[in-house]
PDB file of N, CA and C in Angstrom:
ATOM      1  N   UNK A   1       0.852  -1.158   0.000  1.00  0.00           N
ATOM      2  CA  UNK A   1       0.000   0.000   0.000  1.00  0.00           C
ATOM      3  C   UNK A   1       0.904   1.229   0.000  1.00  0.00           C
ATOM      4  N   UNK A   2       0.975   2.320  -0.667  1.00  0.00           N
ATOM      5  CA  UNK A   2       1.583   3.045  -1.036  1.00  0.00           C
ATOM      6  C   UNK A   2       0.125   4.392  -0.732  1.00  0.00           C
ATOM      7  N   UNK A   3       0.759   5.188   0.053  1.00  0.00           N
ATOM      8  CA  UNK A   3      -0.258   6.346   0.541  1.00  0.00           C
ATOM      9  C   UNK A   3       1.081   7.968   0.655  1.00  0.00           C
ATOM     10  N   UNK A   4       0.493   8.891  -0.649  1.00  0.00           N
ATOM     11  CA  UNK A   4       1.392   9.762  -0.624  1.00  0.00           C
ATOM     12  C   UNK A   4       0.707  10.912  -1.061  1.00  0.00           C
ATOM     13  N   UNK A   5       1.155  12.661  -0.839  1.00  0.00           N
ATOM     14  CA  UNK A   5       0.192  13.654  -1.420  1.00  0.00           C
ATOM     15  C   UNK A   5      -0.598  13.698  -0.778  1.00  0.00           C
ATOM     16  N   UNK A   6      -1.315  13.386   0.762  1.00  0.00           N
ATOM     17  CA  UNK A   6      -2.343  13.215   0.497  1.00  0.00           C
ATOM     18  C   UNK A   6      -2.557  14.167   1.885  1.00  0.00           C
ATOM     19  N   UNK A   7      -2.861  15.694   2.171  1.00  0.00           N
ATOM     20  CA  UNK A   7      -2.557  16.641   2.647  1.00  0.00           C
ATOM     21  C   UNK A   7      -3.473  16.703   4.003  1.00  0.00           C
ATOM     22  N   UNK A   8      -4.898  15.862   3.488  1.00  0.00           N
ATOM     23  CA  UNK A   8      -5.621  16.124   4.656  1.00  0.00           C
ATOM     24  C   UNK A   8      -5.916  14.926   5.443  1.00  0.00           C
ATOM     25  N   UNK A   9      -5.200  13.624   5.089  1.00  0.00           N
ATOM     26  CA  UNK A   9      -4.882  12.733   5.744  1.00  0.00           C
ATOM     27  C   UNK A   9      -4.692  13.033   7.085  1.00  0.00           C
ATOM     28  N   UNK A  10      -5.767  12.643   8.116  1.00  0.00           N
ATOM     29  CA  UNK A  10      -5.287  12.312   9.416  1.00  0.00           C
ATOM     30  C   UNK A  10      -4.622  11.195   9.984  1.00  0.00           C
ATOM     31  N   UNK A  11      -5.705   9.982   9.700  1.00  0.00           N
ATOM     32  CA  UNK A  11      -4.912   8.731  10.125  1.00  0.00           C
ATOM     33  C   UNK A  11      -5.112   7.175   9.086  1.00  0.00           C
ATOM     34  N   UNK A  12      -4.419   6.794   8.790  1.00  0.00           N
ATOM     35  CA  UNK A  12      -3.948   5.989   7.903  1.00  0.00           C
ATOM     36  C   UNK A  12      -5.193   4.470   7.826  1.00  0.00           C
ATOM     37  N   UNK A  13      -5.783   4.098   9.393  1.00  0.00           N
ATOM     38  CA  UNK A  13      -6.845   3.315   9.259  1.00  0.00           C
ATOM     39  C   UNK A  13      -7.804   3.965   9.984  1.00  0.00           C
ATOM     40  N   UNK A  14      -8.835   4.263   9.367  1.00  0.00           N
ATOM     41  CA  UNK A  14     -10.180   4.413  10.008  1.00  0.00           C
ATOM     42  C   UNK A  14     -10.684   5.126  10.546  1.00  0.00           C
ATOM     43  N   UNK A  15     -11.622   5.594  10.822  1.00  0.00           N
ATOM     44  CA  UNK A  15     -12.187   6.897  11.877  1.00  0.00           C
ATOM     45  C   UNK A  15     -13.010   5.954  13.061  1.00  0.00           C
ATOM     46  N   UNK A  16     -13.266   6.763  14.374  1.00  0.00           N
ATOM     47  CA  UNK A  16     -13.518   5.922  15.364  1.00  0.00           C
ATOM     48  C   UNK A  16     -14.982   6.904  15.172  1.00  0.00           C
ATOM     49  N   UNK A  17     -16.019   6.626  16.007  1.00  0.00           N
ATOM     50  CA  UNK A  17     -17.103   7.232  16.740  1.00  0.00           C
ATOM     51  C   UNK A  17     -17.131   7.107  18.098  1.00  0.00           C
ATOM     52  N   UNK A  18     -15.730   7.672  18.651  1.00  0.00           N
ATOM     53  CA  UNK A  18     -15.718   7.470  20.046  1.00  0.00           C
ATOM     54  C   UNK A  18     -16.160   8.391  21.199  1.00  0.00           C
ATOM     55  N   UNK A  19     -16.761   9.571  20.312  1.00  0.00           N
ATOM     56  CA  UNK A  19     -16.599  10.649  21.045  1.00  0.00           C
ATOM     57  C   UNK A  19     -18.095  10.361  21.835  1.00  0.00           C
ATOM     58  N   UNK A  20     -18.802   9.810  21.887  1.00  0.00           N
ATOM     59  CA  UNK A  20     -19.978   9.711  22.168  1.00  0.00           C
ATOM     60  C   UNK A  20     -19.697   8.432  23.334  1.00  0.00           C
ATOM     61  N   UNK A  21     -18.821   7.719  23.128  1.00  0.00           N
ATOM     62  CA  UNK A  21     -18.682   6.328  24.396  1.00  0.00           C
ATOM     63  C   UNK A  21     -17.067   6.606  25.176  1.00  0.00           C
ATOM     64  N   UNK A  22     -16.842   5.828  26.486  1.00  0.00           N
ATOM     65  CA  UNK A  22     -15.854   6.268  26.463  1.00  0.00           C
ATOM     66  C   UNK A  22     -15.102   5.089  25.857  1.00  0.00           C
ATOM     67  N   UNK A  23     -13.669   4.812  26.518  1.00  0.00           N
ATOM     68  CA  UNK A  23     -12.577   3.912  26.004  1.00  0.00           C
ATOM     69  C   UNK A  23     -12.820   2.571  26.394  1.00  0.00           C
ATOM     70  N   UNK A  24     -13.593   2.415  27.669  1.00  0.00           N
ATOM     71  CA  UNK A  24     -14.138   0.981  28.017  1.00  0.00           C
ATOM     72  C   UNK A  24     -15.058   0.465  27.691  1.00  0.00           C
ATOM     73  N   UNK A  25     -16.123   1.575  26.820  1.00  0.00           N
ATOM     74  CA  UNK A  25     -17.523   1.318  26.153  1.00  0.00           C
ATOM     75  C   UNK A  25     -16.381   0.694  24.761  1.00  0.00           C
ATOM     76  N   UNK A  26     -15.760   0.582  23.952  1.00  0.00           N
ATOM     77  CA  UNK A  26     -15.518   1.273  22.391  1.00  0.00           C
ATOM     78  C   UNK A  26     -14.302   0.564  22.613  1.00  0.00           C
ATOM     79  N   UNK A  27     -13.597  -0.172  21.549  1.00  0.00           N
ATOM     80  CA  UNK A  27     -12.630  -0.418  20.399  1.00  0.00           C
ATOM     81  C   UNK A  27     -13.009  -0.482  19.102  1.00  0.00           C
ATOM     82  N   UNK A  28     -12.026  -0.549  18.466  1.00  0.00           N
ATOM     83  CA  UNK A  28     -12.775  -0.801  16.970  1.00  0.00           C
ATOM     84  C   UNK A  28     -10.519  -1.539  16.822  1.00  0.00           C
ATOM     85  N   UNK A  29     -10.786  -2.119  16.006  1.00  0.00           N
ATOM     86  CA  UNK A  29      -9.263  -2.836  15.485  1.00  0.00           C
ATOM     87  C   UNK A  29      -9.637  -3.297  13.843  1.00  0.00           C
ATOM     88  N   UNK A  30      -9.019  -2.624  13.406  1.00  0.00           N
ATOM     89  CA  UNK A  30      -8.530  -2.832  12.047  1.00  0.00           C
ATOM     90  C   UNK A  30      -7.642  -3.917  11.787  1.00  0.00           C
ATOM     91  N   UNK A  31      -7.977  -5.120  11.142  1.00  0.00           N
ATOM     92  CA  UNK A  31      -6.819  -5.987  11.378  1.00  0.00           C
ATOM     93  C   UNK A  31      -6.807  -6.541   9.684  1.00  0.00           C
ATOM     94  N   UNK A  32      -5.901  -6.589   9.248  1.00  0.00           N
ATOM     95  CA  UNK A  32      -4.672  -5.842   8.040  1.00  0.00           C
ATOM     96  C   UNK A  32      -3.905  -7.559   8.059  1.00  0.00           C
ATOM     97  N   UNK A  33      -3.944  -8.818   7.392  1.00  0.00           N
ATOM     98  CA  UNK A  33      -3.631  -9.858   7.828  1.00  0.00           C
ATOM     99  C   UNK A  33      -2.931  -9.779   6.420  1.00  0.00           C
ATOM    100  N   UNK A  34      -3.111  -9.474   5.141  1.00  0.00           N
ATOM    101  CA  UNK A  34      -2.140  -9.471   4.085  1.00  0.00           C
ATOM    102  C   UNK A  34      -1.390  -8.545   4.097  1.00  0.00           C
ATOM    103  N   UNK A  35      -1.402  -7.386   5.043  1.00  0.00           N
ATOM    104  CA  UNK A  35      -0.497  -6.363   4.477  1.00  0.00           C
ATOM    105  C   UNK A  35       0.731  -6.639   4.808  1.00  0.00           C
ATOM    106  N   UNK A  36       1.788  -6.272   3.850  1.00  0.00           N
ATOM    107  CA  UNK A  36       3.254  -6.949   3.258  1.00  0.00           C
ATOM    108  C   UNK A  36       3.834  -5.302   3.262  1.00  0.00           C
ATOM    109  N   UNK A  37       3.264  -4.565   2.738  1.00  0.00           N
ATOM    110  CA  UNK A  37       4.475  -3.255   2.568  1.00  0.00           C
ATOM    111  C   UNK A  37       3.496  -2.390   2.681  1.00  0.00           C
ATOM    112  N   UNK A  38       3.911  -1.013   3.319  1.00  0.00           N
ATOM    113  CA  UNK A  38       3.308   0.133   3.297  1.00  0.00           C
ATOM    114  C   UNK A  38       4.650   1.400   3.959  1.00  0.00           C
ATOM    115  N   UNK A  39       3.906   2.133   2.472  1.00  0.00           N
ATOM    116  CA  UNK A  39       4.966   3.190   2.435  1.00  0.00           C
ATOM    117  C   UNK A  39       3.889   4.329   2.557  1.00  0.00           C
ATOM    118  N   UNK A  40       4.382   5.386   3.345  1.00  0.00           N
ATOM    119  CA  UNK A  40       3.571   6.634   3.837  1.00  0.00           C
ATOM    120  C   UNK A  40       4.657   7.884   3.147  1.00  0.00           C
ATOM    121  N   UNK A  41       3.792   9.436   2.398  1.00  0.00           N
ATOM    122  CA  UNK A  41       4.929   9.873   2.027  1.00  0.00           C
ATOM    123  C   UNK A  41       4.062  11.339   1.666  1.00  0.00           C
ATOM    124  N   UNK A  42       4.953  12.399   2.306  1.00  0.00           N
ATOM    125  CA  UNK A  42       4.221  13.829   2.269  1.00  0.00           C
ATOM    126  C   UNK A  42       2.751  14.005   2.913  1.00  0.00           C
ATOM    127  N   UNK A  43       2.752  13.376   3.906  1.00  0.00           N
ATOM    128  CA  UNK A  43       1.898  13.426   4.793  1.00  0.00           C
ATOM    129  C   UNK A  43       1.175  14.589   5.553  1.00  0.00           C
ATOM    130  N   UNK A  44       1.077  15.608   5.429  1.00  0.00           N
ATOM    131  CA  UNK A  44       1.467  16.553   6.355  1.00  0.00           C
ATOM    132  C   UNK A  44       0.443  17.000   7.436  1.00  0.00           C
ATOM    133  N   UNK A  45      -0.435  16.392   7.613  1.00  0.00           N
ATOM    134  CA  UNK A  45      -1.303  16.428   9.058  1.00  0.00           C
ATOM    135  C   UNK A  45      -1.711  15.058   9.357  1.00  0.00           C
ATOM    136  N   UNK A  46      -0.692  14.300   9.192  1.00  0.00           N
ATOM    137  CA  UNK A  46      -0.779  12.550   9.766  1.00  0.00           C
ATOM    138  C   UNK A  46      -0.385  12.968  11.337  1.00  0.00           C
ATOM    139  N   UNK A  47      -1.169  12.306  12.054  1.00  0.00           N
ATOM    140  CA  UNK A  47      -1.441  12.405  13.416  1.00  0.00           C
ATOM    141  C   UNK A  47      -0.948  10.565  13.785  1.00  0.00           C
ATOM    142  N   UNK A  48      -1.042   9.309  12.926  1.00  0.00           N
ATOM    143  CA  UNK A  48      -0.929   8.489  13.902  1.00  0.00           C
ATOM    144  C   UNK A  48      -1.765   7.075  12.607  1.00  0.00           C
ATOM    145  N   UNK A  49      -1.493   6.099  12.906  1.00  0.00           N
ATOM    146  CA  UNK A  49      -1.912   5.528  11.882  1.00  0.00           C
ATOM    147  C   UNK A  49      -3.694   4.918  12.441  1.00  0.00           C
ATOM    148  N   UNK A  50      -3.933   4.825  13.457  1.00  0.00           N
ATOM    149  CA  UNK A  50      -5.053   4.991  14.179  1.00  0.00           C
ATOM    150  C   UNK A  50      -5.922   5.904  14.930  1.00  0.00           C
ATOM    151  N   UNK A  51      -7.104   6.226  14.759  1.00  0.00           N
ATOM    152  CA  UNK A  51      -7.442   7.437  15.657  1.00  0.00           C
ATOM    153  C   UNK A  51      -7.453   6.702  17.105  1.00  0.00           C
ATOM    154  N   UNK A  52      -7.505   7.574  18.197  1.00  0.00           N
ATOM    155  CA  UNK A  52      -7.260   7.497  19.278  1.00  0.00           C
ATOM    156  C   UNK A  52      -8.380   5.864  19.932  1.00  0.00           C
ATOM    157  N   UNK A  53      -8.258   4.474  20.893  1.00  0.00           N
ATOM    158  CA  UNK A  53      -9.109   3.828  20.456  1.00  0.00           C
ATOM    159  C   UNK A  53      -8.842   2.713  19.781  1.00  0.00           C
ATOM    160  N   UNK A  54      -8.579   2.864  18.738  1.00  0.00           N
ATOM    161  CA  UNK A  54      -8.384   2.082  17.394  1.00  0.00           C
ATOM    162  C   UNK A  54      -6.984   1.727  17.103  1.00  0.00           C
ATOM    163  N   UNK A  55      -7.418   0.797  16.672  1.00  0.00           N
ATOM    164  CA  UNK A  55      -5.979  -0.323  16.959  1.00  0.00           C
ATOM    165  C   UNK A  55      -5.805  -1.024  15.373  1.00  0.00           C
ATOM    166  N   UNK A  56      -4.555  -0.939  14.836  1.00  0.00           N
ATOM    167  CA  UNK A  56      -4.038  -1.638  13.810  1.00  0.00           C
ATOM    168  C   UNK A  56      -3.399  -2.943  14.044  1.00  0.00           C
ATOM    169  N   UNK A  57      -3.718  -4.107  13.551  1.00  0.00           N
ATOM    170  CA  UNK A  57      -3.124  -5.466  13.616  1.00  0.00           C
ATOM    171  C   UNK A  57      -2.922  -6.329  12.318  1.00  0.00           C
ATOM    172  N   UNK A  58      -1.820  -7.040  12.456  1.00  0.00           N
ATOM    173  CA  UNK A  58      -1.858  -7.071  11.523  1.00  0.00           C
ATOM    174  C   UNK A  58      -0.093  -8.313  12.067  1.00  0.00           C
ATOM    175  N   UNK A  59      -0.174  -9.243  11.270  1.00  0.00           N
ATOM    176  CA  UNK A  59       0.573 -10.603  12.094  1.00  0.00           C
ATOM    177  C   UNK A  59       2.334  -9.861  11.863  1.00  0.00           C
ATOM    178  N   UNK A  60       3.299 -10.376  12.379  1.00  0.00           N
ATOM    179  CA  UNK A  60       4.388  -9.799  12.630  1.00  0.00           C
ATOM    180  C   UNK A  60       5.217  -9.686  11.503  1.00  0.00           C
ATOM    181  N   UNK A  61       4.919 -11.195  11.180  1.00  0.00           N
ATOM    182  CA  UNK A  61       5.712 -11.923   9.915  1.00  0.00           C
ATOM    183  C   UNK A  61       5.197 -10.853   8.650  1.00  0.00           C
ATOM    184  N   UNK A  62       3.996 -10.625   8.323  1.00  0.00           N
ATOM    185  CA  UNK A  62       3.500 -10.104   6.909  1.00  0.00           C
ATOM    186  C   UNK A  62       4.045  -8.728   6.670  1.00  0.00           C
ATOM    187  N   UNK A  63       4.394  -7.836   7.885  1.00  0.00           N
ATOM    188  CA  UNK A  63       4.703  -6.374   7.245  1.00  0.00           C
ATOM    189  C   UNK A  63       6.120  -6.704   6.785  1.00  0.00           C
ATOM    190  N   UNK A  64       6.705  -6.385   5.869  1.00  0.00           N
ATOM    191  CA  UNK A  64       8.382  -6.991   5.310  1.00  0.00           C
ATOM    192  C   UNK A  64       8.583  -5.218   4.936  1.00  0.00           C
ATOM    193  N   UNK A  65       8.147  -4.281   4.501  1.00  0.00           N
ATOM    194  CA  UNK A  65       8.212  -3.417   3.740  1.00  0.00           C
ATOM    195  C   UNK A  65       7.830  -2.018   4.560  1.00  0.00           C
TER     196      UNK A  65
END
């Protein structure tokens, strides 16, 4: 996955609806089991690859890149 240019990019997986529950009401996990490579590039209001909450997974072995 290749993510570049892209100015109003906050966070790389997902938006939460957390603002309404708190952190013990609410997860949300994005889980990413083929992803092999990801390149991030001119980002310029990237805050985090998850919003606050939200969780990226994704097995150890598959990210190479």
């Amino acid at each position: 996955m290749d993510i570049s240019h892209a100015g109003k990019l906050k966070y790389v997986f997902g938006e939460c609806d957390h603002e309404r529950l708190s952190s013990h009401q609410y997860q949300n996990h994005v889980i990413l089991p083929r992803l092999e490579a990801l390149t991030l590039c001119r980002l310029s209001n990237l805050i985090g690859m998850c919003p606050e909450h939200c969780h990226a997974k994704w097995p150890p072995q598959s990210l190479w890149k």
